[in-house]
Structures are given as structure tokens and as C-alpha cells.
PDB file of N, CA and C in Angstrom:
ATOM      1  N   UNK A   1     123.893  71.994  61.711  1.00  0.00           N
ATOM      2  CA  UNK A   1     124.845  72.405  62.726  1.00  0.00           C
ATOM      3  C   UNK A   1     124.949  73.926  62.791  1.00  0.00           C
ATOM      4  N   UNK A   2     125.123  74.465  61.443  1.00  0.00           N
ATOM      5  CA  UNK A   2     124.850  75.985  61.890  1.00  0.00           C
ATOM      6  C   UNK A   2     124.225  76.531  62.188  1.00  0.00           C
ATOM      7  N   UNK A   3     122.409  76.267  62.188  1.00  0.00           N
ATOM      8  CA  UNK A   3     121.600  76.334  62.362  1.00  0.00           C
ATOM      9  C   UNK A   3     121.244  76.733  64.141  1.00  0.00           C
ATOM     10  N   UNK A   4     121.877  75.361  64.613  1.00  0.00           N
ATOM     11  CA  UNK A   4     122.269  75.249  65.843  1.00  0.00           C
ATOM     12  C   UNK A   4     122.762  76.377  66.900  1.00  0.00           C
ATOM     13  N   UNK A   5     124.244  76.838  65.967  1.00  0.00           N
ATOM     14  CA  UNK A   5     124.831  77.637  66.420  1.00  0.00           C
ATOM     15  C   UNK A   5     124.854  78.881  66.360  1.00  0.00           C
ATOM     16  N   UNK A   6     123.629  78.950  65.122  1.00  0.00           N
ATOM     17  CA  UNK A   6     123.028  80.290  65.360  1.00  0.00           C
ATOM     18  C   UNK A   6     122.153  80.669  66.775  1.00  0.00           C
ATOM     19  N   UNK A   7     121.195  79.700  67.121  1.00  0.00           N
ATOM     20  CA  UNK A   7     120.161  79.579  68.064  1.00  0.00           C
ATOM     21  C   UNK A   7     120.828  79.978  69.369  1.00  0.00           C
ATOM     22  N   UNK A   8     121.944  79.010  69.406  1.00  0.00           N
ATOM     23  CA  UNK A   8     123.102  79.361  70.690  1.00  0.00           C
ATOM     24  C   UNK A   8     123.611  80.884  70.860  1.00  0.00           C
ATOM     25  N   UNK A   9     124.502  81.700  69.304  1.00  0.00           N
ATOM     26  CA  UNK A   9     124.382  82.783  69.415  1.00  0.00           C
ATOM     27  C   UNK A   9     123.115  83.954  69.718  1.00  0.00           C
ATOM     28  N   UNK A  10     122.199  83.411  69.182  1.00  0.00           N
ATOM     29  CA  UNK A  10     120.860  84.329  69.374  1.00  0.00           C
ATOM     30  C   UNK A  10     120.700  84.435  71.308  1.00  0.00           C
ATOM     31  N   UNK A  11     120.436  83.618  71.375  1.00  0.00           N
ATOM     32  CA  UNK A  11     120.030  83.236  73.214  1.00  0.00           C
ATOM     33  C   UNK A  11     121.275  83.787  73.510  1.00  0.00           C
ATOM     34  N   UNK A  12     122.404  83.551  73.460  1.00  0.00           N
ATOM     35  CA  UNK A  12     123.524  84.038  74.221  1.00  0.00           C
ATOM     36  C   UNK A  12     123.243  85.695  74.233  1.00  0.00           C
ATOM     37  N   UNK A  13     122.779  86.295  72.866  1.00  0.00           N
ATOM     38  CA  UNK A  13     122.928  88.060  72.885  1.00  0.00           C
ATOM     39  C   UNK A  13     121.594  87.921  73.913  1.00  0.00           C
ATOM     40  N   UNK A  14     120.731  87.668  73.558  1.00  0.00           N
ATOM     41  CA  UNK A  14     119.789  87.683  73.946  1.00  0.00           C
ATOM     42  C   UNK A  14     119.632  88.077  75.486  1.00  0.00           C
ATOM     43  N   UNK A  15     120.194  86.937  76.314  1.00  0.00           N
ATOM     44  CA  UNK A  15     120.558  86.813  78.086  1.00  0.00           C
ATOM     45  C   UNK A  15     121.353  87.834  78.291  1.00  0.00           C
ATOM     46  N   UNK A  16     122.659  88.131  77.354  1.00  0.00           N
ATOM     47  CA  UNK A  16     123.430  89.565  77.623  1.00  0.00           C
ATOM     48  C   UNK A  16     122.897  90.585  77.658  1.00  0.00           C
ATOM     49  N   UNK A  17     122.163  91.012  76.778  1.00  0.00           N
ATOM     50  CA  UNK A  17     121.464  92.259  76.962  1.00  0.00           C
ATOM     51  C   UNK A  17     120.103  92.373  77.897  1.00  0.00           C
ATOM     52  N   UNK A  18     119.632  91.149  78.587  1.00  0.00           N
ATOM     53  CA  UNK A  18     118.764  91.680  79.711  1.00  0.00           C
ATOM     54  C   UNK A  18     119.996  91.646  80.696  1.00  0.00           C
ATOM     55  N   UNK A  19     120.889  91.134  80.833  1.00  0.00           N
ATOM     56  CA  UNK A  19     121.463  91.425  82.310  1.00  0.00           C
ATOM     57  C   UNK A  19     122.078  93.240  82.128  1.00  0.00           C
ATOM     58  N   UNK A  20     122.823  93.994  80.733  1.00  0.00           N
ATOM     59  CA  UNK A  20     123.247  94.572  80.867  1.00  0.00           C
ATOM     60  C   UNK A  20     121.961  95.628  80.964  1.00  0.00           C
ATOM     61  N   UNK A  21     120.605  95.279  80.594  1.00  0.00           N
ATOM     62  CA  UNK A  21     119.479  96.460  80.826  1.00  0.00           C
ATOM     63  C   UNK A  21     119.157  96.302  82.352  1.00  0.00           C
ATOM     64  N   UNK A  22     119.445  94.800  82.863  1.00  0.00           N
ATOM     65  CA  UNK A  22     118.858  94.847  84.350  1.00  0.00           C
ATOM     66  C   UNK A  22     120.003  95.467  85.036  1.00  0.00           C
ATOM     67  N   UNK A  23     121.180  95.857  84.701  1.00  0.00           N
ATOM     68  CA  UNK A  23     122.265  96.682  85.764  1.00  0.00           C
ATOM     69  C   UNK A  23     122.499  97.955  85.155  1.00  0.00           C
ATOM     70  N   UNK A  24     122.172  98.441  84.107  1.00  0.00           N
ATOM     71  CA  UNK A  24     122.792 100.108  83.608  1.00  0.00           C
ATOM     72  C   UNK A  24     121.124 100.737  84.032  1.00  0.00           C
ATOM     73  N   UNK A  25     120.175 100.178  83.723  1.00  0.00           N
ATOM     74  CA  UNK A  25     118.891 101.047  84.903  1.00  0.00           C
ATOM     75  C   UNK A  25     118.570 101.318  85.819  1.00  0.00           C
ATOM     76  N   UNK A  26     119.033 100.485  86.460  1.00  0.00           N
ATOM     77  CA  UNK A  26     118.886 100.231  88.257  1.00  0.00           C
ATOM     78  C   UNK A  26     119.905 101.271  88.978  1.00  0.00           C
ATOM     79  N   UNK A  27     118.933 101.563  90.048  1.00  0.00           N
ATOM     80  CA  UNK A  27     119.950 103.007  90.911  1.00  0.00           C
ATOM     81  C   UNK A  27     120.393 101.547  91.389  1.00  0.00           C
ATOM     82  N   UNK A  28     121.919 102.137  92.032  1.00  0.00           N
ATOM     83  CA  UNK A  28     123.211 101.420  92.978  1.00  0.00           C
ATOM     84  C   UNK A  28     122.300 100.909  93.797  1.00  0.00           C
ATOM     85  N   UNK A  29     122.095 101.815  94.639  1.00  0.00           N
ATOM     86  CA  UNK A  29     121.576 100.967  96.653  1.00  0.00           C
ATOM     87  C   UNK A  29     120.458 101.561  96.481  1.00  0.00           C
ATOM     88  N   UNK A  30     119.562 100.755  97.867  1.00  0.00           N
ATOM     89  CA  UNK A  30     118.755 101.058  98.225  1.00  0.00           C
ATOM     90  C   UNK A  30     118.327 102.806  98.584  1.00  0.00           C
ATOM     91  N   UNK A  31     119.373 102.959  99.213  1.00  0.00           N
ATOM     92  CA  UNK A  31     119.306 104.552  99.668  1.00  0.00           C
ATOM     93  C   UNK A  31     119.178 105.280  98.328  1.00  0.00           C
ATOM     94  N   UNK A  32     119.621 104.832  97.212  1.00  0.00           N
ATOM     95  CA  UNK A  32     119.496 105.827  96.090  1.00  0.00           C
ATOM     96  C   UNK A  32     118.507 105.830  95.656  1.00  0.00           C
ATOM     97  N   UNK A  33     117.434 105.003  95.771  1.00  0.00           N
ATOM     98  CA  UNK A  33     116.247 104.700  95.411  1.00  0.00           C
ATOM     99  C   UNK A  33     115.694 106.014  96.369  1.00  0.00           C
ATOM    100  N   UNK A  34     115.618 105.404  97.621  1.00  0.00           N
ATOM    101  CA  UNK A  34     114.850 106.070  98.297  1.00  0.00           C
ATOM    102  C   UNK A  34     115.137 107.619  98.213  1.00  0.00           C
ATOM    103  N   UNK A  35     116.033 107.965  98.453  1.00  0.00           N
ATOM    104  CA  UNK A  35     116.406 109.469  98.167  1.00  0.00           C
ATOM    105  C   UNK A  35     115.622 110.172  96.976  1.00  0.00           C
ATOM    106  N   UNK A  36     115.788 109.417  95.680  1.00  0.00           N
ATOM    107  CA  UNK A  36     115.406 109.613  94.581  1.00  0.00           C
ATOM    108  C   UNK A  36     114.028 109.775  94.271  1.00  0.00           C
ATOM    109  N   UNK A  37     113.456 108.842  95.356  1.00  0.00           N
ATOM    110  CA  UNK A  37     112.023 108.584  95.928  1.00  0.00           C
ATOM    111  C   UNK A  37     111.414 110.367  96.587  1.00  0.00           C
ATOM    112  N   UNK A  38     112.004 109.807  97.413  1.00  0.00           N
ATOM    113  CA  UNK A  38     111.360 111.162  97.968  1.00  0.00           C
ATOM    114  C   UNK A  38     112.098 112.652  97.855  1.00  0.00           C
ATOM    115  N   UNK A  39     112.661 112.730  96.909  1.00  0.00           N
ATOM    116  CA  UNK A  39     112.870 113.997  95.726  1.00  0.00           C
ATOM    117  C   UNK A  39     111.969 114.126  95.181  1.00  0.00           C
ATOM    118  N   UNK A  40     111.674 113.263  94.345  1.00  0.00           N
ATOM    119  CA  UNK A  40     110.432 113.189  93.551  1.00  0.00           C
ATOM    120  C   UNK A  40     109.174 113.788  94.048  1.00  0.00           C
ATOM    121  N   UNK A  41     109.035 112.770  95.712  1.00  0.00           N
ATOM    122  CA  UNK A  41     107.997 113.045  96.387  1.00  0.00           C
ATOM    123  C   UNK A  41     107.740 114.751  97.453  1.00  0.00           C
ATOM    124  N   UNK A  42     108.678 115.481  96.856  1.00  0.00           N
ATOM    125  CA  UNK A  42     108.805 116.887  97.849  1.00  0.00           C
ATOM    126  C   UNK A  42     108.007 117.897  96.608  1.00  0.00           C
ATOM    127  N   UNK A  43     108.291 117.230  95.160  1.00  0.00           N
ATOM    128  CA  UNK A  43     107.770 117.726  94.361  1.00  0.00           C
ATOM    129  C   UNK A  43     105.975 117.662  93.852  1.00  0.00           C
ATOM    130  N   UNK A  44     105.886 117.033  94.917  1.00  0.00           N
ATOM    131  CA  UNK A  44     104.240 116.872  95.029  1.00  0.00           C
ATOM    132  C   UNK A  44     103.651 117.369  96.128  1.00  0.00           C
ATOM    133  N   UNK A  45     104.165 117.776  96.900  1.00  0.00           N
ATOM    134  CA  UNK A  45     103.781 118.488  98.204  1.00  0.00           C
ATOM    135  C   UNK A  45     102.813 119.493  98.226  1.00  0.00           C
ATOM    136  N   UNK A  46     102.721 120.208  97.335  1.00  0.00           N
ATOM    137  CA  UNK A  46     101.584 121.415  97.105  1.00  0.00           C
ATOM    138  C   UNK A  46     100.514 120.964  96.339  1.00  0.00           C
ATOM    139  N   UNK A  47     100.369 119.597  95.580  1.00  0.00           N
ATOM    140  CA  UNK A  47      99.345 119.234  95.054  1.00  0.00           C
ATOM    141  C   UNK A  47      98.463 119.154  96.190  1.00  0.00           C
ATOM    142  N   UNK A  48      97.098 119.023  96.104  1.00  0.00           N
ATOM    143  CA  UNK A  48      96.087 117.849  96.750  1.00  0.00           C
ATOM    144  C   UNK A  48      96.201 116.619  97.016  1.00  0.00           C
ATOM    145  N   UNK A  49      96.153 116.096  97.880  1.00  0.00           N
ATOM    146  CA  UNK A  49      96.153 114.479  97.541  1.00  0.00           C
ATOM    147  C   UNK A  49      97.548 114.087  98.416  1.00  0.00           C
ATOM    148  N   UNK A  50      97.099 112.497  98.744  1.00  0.00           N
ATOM    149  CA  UNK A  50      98.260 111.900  99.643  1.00  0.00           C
ATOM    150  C   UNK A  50      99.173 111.222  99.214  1.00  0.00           C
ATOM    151  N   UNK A  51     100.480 111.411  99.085  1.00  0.00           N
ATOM    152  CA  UNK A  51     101.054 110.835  98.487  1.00  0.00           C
ATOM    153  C   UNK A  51     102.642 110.327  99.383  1.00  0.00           C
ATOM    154  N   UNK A  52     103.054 109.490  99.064  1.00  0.00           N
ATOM    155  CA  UNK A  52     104.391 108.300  99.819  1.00  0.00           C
ATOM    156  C   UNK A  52     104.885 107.590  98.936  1.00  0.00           C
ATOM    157  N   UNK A  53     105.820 107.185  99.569  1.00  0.00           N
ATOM    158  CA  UNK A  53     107.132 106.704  99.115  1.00  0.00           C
ATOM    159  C   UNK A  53     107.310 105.692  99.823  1.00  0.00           C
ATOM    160  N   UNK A  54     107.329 104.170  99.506  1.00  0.00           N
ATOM    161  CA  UNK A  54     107.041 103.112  99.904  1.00  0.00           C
ATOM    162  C   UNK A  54     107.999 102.189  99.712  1.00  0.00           C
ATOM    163  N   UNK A  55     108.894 101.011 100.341  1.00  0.00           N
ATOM    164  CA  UNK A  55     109.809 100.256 100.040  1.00  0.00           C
ATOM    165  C   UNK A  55     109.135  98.860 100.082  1.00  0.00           C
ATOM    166  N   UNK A  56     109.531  98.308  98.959  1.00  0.00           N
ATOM    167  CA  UNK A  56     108.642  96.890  98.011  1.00  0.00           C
ATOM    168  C   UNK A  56     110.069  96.205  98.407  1.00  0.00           C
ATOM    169  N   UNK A  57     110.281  94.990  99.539  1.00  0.00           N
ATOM    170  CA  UNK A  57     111.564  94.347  99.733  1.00  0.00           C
ATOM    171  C   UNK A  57     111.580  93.282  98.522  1.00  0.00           C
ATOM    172  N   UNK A  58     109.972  92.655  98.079  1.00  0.00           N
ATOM    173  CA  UNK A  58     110.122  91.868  97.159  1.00  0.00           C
ATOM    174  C   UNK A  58     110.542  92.167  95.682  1.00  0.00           C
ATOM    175  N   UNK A  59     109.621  93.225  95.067  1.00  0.00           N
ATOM    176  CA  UNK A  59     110.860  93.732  94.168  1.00  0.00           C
ATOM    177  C   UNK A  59     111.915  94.099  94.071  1.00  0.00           C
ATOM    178  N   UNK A  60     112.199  94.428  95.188  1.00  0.00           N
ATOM    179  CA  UNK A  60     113.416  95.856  95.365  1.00  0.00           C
ATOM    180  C   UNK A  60     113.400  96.803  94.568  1.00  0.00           C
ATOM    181  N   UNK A  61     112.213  97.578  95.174  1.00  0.00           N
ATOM    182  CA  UNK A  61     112.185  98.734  94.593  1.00  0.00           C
ATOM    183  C   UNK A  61     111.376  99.790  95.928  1.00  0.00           C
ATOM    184  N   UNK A  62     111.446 100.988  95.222  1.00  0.00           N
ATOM    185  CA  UNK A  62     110.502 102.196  96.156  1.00  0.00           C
ATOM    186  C   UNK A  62     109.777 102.426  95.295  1.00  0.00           C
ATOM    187  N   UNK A  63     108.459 102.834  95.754  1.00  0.00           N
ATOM    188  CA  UNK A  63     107.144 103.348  94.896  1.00  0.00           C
ATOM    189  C   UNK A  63     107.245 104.581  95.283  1.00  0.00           C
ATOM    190  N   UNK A  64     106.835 105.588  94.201  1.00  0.00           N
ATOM    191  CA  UNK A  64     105.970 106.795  94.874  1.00  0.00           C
ATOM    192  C   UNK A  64     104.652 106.688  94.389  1.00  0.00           C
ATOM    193  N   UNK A  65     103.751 106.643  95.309  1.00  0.00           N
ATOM    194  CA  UNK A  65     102.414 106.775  95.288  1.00  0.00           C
ATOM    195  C   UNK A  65     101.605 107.593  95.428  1.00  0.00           C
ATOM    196  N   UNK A  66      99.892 107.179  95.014  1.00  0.00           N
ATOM    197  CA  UNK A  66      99.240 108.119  95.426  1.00  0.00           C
ATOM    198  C   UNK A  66      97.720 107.648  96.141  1.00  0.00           C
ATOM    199  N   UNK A  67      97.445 107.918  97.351  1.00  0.00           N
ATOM    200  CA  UNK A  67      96.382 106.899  97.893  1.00  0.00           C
ATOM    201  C   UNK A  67      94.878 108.256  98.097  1.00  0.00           C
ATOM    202  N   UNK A  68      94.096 107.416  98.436  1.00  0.00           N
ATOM    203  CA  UNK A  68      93.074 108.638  98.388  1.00  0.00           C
ATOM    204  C   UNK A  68      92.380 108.156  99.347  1.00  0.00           C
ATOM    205  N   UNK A  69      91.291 108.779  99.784  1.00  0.00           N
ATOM    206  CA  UNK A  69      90.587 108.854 101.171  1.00  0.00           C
ATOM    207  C   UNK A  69      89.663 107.587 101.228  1.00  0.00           C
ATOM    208  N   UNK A  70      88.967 106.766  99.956  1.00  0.00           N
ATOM    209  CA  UNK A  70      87.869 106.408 100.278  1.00  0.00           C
ATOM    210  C   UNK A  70      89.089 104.665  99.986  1.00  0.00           C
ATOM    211  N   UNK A  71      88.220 103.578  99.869  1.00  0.00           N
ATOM    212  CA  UNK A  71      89.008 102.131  99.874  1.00  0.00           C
ATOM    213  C   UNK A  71      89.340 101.817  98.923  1.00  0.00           C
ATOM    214  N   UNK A  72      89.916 102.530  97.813  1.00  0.00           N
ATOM    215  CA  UNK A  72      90.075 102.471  95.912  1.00  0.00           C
ATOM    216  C   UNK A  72      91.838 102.095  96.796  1.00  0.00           C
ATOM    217  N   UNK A  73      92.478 101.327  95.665  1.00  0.00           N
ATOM    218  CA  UNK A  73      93.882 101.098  95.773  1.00  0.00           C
ATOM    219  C   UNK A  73      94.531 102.220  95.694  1.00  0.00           C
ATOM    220  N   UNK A  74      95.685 102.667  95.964  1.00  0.00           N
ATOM    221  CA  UNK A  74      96.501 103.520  95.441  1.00  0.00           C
ATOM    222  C   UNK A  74      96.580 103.455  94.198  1.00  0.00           C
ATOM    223  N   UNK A  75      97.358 104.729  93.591  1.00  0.00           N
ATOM    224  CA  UNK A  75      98.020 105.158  92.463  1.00  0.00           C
ATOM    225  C   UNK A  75      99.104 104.891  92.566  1.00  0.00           C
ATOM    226  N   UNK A  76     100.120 103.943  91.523  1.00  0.00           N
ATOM    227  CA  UNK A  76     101.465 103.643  91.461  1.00  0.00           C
ATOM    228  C   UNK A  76     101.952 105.248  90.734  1.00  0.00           C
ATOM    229  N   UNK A  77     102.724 106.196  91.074  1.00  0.00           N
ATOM    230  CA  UNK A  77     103.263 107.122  89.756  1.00  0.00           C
ATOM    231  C   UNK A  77     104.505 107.049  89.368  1.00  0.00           C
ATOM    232  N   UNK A  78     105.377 105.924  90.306  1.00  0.00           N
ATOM    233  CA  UNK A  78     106.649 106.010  89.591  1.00  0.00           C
ATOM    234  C   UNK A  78     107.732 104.857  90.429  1.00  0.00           C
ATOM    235  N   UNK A  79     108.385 103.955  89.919  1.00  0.00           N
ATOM    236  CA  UNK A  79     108.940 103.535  90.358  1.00  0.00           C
ATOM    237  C   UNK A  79     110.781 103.184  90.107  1.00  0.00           C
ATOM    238  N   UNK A  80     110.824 103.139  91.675  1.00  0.00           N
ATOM    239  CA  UNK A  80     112.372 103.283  91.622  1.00  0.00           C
ATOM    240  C   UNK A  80     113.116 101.889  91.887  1.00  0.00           C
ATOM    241  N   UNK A  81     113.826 101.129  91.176  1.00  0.00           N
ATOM    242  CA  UNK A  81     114.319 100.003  91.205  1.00  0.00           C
ATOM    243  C   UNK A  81     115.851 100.131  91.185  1.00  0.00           C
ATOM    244  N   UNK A  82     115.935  99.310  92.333  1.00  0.00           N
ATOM    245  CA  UNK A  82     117.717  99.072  92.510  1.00  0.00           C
ATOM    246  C   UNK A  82     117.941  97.658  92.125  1.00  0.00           C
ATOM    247  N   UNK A  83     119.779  97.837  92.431  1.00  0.00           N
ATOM    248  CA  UNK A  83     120.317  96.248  91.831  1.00  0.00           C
ATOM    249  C   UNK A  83     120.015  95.845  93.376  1.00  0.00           C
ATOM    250  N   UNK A  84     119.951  94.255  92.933  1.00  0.00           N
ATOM    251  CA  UNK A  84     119.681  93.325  94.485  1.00  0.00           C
ATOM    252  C   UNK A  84     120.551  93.118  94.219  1.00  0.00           C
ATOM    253  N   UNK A  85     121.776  92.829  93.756  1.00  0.00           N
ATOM    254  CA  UNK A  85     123.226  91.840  93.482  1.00  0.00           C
ATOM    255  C   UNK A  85     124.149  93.094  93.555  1.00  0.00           C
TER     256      UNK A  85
END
């Protein structure tokens, strides 16, 4: 039985601390993402190279990226994730 109720306590911390890492990381709104996004992205402006700020509705998140001329995927360099809830 204690055994038990250890397992129960374990899983219980366990689920608490991803919800409290999935809400104290996450920017507020969307707009904070994006803002944050392309702050980031003003700071690349004098490099070479093409780079954007992209909104992922399925993650909920913004990318800043980096794409290049020939058919290679982009470069992910940073991503910005908000709360959906």
C-alpha cells in the first residue's frame, strides 16, 4: 500500500511540474511572441542571408528563421512559444 502511494505521489509531482514548466516559459499572447520574434529578427538585418519570423498555429509558437536561395529547408534559430490556455 505504500508502495502504491508513493507511485501516486511521484506522478502527481511529476504532472505538476510539467504544467508549472509549460506556463512560467511561455510568453503570455501571441503578440508577445511575435514582437519578441521580430526583435530578435531586426538583430539580424545586417547579416547576409534571409531571414523571418513565422507563426506555427499548430504549435503555437513563432519561429525565427533562416532560409537560403537554393531548395535546402530552412534554418530553425529560435523559437518563441506562447500559452494556448
Amino acid at each position: 500500500m505504500k508502495l502504491v502511494n508513493l507511485v501516486f505521489q511521484v506522478f502527481f509531482l511529476l504532472i505538476t511540474s510539467l504544467i508549472l514548466i509549460y506556463f512560467l516559459t511561455a510568453y503570455d499572447s501571441a503578440f508577445e511572441a511575435d514582437q519578441n520574434c521580430h526583435s530578435y529578427l531586426s538583430s539580424y538585418d545586417n547579416l547576409p542571408g534571409n531571414y523571418g519570423c513565422d507563426h506555427d498555429t499548430e504549435t503555437h509558437q513563432w519561429i525565427l528563421y533562416e532560409s537560403n536561395d537554393n531548395k535546402e529547408p530552412a534554418k530553425i534559430i529560435k523559437k518563441f512559444r506562447y500559452k494556448f490556455l
